[in-house]
N, C-alpha and C. Protein backbone atom coordinates (compact mmCIF):
# COMPACT_ATOMS: atom_id res chain seq x y z
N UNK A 1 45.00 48.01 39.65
CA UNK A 1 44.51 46.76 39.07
C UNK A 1 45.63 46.13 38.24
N UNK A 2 45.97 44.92 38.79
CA UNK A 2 47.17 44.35 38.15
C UNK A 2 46.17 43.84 36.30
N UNK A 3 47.24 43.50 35.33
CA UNK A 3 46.17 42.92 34.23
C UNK A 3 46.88 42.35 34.25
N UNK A 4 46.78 40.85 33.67
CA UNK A 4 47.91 39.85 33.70
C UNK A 4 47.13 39.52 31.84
N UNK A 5 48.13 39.36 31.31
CA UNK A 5 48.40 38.38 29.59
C UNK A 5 48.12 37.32 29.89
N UNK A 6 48.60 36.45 30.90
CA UNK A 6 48.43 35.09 30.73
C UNK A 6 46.95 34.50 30.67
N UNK A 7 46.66 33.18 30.11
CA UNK A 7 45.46 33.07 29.55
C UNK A 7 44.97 31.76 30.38
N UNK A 8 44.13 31.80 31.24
CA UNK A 8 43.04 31.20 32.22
C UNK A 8 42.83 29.84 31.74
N UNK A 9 42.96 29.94 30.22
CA UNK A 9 42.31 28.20 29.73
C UNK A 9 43.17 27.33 29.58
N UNK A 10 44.86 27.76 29.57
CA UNK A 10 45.89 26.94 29.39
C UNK A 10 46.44 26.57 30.80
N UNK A 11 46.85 25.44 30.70
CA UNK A 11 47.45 24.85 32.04
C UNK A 11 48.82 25.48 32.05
N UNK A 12 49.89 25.49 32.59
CA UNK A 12 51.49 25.97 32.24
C UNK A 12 52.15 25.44 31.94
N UNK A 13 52.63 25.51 31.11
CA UNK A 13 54.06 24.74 29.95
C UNK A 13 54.28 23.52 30.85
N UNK A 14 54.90 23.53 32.06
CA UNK A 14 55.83 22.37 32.77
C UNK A 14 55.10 21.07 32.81
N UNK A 15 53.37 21.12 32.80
CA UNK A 15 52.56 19.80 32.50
C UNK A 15 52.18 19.41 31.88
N UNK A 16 52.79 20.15 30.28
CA UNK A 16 52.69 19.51 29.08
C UNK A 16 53.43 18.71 28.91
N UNK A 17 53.75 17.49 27.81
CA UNK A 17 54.82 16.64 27.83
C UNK A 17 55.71 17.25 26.78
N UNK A 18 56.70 17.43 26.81
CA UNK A 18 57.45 17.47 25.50
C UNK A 18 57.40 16.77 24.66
N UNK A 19 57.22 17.56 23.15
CA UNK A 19 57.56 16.06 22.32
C UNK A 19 58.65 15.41 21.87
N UNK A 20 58.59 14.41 22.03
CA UNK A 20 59.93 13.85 21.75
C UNK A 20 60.52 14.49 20.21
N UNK A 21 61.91 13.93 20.55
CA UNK A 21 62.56 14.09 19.02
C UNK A 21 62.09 13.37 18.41
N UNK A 22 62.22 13.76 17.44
CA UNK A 22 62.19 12.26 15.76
C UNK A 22 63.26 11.38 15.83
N UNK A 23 63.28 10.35 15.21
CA UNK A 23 64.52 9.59 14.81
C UNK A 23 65.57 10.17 14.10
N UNK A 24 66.64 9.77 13.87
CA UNK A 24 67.36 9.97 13.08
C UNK A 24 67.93 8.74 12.21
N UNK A 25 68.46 9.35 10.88
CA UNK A 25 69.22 8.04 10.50
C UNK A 25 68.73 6.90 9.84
N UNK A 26 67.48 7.16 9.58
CA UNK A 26 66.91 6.17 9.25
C UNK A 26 67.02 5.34 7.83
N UNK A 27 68.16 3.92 8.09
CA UNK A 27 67.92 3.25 7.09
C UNK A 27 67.46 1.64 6.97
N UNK A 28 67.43 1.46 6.02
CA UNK A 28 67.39 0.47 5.71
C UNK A 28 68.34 -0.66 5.33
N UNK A 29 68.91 -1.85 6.16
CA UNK A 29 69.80 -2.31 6.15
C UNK A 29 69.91 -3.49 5.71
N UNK A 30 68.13 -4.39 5.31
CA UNK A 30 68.39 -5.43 4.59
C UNK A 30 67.25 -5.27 4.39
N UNK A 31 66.90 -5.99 2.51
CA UNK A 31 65.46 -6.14 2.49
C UNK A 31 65.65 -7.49 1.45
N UNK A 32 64.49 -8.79 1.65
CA UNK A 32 64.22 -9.56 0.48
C UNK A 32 62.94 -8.93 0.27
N UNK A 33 62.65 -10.05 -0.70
CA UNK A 33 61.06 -10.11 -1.50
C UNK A 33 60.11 -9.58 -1.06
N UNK A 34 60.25 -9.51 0.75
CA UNK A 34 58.86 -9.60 1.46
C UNK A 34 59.01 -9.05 2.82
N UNK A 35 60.08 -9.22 2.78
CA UNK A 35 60.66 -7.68 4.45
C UNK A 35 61.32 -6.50 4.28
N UNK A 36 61.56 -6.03 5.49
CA UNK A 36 62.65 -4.92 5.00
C UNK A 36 63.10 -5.00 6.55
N UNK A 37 64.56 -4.65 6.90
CA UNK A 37 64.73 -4.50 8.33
C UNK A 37 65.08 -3.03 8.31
N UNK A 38 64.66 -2.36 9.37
CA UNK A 38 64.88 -0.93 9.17
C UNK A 38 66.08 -0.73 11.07
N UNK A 39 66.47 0.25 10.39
CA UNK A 39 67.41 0.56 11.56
C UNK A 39 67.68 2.31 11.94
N UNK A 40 67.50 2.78 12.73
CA UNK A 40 67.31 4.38 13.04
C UNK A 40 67.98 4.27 14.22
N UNK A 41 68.75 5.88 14.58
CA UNK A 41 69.19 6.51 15.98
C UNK A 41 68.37 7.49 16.62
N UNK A 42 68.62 7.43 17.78
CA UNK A 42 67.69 8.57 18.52
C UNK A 42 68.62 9.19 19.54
N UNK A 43 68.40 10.56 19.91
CA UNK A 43 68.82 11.41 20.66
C UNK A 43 68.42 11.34 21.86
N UNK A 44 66.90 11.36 21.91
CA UNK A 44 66.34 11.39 23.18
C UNK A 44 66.14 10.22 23.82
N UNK A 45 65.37 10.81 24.50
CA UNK A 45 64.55 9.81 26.11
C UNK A 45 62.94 9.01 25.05
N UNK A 46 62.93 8.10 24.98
CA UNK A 46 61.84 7.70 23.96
C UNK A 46 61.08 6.78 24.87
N UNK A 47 59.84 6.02 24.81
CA UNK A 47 58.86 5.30 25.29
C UNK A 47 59.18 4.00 24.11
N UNK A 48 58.63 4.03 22.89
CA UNK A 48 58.64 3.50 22.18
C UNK A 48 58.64 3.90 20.76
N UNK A 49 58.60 3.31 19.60
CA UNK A 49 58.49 3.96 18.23
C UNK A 49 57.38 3.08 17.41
N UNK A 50 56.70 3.74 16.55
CA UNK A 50 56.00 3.49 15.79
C UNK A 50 56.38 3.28 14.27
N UNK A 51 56.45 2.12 13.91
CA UNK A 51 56.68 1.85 12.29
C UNK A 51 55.61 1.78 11.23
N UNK A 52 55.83 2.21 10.38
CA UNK A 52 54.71 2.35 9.32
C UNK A 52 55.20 2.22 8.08
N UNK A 53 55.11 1.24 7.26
CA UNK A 53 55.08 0.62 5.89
C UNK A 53 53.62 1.09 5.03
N UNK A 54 53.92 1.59 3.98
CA UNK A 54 52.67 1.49 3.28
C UNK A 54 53.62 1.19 1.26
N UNK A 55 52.34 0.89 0.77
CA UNK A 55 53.09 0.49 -0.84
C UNK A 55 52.12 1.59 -1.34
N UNK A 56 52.58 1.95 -2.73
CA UNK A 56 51.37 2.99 -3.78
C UNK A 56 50.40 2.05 -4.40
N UNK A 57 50.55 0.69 -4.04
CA UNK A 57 49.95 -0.43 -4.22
C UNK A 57 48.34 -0.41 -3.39
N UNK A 58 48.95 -0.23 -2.06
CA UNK A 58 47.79 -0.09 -1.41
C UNK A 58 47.12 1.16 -0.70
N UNK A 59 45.81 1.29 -0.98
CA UNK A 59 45.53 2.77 -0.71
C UNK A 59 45.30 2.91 1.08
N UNK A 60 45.53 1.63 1.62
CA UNK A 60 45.29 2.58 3.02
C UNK A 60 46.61 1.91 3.76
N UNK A 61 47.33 2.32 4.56
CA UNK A 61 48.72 1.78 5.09
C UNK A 61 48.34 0.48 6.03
N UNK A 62 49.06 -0.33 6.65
CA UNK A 62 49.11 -0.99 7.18
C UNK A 62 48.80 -1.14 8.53
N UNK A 63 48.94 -2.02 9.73
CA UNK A 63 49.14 -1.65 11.27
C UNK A 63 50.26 -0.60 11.18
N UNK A 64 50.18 -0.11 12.42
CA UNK A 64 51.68 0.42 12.65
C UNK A 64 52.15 -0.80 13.92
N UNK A 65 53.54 -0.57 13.61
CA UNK A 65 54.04 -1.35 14.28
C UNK A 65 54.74 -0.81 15.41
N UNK A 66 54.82 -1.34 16.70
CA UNK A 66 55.45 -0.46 18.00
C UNK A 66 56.58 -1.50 17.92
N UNK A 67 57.77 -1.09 18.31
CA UNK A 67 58.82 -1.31 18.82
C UNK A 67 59.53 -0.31 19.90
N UNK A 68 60.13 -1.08 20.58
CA UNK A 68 61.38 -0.25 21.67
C UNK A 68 62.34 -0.60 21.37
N UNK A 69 62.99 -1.22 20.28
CA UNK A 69 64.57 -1.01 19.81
C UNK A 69 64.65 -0.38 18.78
N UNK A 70 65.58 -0.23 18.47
CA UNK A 70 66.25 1.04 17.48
C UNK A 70 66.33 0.09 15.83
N UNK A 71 66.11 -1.07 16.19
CA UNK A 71 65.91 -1.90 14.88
C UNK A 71 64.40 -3.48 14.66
N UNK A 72 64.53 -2.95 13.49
CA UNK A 72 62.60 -3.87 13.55
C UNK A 72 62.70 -4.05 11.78
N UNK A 73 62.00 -5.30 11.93
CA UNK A 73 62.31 -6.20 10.37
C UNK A 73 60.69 -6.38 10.28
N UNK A 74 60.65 -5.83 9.37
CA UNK A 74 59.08 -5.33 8.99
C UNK A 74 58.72 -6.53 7.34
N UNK A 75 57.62 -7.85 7.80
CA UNK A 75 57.41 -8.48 6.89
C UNK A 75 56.08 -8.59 6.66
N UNK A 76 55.80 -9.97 5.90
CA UNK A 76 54.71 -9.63 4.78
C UNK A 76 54.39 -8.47 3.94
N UNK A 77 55.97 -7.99 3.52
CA UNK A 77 55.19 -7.03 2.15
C UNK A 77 55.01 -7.75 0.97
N UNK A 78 54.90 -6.69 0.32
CA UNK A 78 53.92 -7.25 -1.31
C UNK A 78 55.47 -7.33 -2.16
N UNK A 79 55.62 -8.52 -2.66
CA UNK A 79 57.01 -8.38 -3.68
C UNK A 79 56.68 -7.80 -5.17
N UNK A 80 57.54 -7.31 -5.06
CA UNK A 80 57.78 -6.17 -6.70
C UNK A 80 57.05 -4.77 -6.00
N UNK A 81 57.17 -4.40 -4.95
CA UNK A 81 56.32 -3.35 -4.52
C UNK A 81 57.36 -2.13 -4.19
N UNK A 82 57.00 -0.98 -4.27
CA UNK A 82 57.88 0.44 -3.67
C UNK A 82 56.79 0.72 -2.47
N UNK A 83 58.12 0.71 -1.44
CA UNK A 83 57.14 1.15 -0.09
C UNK A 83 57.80 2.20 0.59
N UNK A 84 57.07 2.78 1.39
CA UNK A 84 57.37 4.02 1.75
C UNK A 84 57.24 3.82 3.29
N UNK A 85 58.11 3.75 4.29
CA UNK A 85 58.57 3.53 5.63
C UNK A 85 58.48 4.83 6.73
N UNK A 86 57.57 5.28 7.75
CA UNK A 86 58.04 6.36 8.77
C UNK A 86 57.99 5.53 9.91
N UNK A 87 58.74 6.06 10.90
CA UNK A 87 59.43 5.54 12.25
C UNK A 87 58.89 7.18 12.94
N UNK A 88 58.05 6.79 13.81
CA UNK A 88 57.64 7.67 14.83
C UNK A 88 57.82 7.87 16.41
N UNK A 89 58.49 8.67 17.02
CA UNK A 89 58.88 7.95 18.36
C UNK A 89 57.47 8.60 19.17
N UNK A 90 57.44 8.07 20.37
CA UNK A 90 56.59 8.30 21.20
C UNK A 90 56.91 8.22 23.11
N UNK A 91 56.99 9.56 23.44
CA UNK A 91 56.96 9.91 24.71
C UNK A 91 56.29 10.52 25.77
N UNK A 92 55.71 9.54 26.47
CA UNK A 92 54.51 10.32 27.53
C UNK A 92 53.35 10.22 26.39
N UNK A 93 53.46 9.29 25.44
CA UNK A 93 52.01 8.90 24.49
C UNK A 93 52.22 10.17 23.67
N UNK A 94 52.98 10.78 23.40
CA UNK A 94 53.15 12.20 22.65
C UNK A 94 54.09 12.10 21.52
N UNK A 95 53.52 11.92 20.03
CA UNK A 95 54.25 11.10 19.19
C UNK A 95 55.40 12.50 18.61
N UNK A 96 56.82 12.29 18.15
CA UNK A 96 57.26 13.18 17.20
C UNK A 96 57.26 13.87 16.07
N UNK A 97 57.49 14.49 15.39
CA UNK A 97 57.17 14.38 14.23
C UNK A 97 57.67 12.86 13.50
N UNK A 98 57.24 12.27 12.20
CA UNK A 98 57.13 11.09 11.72
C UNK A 98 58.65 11.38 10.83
N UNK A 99 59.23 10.43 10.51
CA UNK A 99 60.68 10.23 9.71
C UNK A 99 60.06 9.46 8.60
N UNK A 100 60.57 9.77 7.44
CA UNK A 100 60.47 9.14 6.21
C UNK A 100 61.55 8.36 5.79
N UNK A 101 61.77 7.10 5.83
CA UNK A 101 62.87 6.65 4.93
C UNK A 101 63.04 6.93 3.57
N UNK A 102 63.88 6.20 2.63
CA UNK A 102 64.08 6.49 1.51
C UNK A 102 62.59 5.44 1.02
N UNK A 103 62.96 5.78 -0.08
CA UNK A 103 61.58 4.73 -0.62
C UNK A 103 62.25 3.38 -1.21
N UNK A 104 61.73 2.07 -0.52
CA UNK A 104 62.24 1.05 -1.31
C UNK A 104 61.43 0.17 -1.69
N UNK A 105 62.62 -0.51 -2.96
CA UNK A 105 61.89 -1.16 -3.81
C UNK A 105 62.33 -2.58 -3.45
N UNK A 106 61.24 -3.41 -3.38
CA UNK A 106 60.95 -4.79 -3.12
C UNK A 106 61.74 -5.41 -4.43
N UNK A 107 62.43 -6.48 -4.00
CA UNK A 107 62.76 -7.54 -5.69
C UNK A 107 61.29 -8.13 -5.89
């Protein structure tokens, strides 16, 4: 009687998707009163990325925002505000782990 380990309820590794990498790099390269343009590198093979702005201002975050370039100018924020920025990539709908920028402060 052969016994086999492998387990009946999992499909096999090769038709899972990988998850993508994270971004890298992620800064911030211009901000006024009320935008911020953010700019990140990536390693991999990506679909698209997900941006996310939130302030300590407001208790629930914003849309996220999809982009497919490596740079996206993120407006209508709140001026005089500290916001807190992640860039998420997404491949095969399978998001990366999330990147944190630095935290910035609005004039």
């Amino acid at each position: 009687v052969e016994i086999s380990n492998h387990s009946h309820h999992h499909p096999p590794n090769y038709t899972l998707p990988v998850t993508p990498a994270p971004p890298r790099s992620l800064f911030a390269v211009n901000t006024t009163h009320s935008s911020v343009t953010l700019l990140w590198t990536e390693d991999g093979v990506v679909d698209y990325y997900q941006v996310l702005c939130r302030t300590s201002k407001e208790l629930k975050a914003g849309e996220p925002i999809t982009s497919t370039s490596h740079v996206l100018t993120v407006s209508g924020l709140i001026p005089s505000s500290s916001y807190n920025c992640t860039v998420t990539s997404f491949s095969y709908s399978t998001p990366s782990r999330p990147v944190n920028g630095d935290e910035l402060v609005l004039e």
